[in-house]
Protein backbone atom coordinates (compact mmCIF):
# COMPACT_ATOMS: atom_id res chain seq x y z
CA UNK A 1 53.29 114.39 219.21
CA UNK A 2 55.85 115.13 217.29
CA UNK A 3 57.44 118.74 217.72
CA UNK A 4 59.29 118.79 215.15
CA UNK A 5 56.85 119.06 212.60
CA UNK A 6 55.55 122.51 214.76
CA UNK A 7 55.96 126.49 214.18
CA UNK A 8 58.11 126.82 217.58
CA UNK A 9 58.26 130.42 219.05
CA UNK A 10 60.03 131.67 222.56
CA UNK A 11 59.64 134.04 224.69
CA UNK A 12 61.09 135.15 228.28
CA UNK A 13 58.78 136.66 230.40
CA UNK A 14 59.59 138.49 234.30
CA UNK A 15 57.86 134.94 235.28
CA UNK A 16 59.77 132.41 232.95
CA UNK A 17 60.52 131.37 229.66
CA UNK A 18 57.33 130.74 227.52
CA UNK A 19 57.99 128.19 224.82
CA UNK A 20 54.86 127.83 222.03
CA UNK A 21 54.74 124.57 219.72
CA UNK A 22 52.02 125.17 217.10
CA UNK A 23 50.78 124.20 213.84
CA UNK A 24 48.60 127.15 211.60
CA UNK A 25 46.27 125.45 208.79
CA UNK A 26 44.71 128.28 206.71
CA UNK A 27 45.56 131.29 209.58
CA UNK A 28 43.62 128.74 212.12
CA UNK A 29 45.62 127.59 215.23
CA UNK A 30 45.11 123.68 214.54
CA UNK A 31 47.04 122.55 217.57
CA UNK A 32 49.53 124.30 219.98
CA UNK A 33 51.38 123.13 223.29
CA UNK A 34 53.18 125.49 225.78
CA UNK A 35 56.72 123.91 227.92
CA UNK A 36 58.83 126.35 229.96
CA UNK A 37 59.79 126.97 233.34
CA UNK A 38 56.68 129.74 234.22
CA UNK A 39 54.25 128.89 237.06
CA UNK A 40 50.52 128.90 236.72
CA UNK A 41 47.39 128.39 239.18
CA UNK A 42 44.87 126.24 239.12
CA UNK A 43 46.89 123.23 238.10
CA UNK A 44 45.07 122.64 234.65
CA UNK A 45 45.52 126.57 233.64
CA UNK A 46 47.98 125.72 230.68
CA UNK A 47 45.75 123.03 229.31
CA UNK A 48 43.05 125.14 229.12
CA UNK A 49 44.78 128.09 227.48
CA UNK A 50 46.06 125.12 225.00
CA UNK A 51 41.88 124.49 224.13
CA UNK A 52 41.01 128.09 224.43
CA UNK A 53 43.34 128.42 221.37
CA UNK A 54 42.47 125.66 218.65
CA UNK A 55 40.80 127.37 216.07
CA UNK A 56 41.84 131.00 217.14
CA UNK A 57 42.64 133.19 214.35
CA UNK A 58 46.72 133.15 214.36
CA UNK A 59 46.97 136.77 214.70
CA UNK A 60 47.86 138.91 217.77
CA UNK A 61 44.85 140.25 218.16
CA UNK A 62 42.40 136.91 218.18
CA UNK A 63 45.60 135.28 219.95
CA UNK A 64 45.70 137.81 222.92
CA UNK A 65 41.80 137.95 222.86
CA UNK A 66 41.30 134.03 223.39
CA UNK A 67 44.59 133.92 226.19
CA UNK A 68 43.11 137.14 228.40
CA UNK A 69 39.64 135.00 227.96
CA UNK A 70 40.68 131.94 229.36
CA UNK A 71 42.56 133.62 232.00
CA UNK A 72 39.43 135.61 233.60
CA UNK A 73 37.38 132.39 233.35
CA UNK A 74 39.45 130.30 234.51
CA UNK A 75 40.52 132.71 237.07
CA UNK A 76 44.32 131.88 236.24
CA UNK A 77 46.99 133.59 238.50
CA UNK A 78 50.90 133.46 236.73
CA UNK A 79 53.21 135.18 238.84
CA UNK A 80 55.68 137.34 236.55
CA UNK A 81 53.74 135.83 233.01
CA UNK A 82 50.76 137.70 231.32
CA UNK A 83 48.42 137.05 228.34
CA UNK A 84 50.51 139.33 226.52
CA UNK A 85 53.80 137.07 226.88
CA UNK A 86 51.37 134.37 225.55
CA UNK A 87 50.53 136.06 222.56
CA UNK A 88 54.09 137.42 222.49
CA UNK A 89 55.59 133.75 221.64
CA UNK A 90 52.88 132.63 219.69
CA UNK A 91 53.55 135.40 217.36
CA UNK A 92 57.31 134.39 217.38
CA UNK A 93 56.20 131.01 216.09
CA UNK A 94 54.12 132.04 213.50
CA UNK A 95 56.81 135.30 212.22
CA UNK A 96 53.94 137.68 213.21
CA UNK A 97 54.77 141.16 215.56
C-alpha cells in the first residue's frame, strides 16, 4: 500500500495520536488504515474498525455511526480514545468538521 497516494488526517486523543490514511471515491470510504500510538482491546479491534468503514458514507455522521457500531459489537475497550476521535481524524483527512 502505498500511503502516499491517501487523504491523511491526525488527530490526538487523551489515549494517543490517531493517524487516518484513506482514499474517498464518489463520498464512499474505498479503503482506510489507522497507525498511531493509541491502545485497543481485543487485539484485532483496529482491523475491524478498518472493515466496518469501507463503503461508509465519508461524512461525520455515517463515519461516527459505523466506528460506535463496531465498537459495541466488537466490544472494543480504548483507554483515553473514543469513536468520536475516530471520526474526528477521518474528517481531518477528508477537510470535513
Amino acid at each position: 500500500m502505498v500511503l502516499e497516494d491517501f487523504l491523511k488526517g491526525i488527530h490526538k486523543s487523551k489515549g494517543g495520536v490517531i493517524r487516518s490514511f484513506l482514499k474517498v471515491d464518489g463520498g464512499t470510504i474505498t479503503d482506510i488504515t489507522f497507525s498511531g500510538d493509541f491502545f485497543m482491546f481485543p487485539e484485532d479491534a483496529i482491523d475491524s474498525i478498518e472493515e466496518g468503514l469501507k463503503g461508509t458514507a465519508a461524512n461525520n455522521e455515517a463515519v461516527l455511526s459505523a466506528v460506535e457500531q463496531v465498537y459495541g459489537s466488537k466490544q472494543i475497550q480504548s483507554p483515553g480514545t473514543t469513536p468520536e476521535d475516530f471520526t474526528i481524524s477521518i474528517m481531518q483527512a477528508v477537510g470535513g468538521e
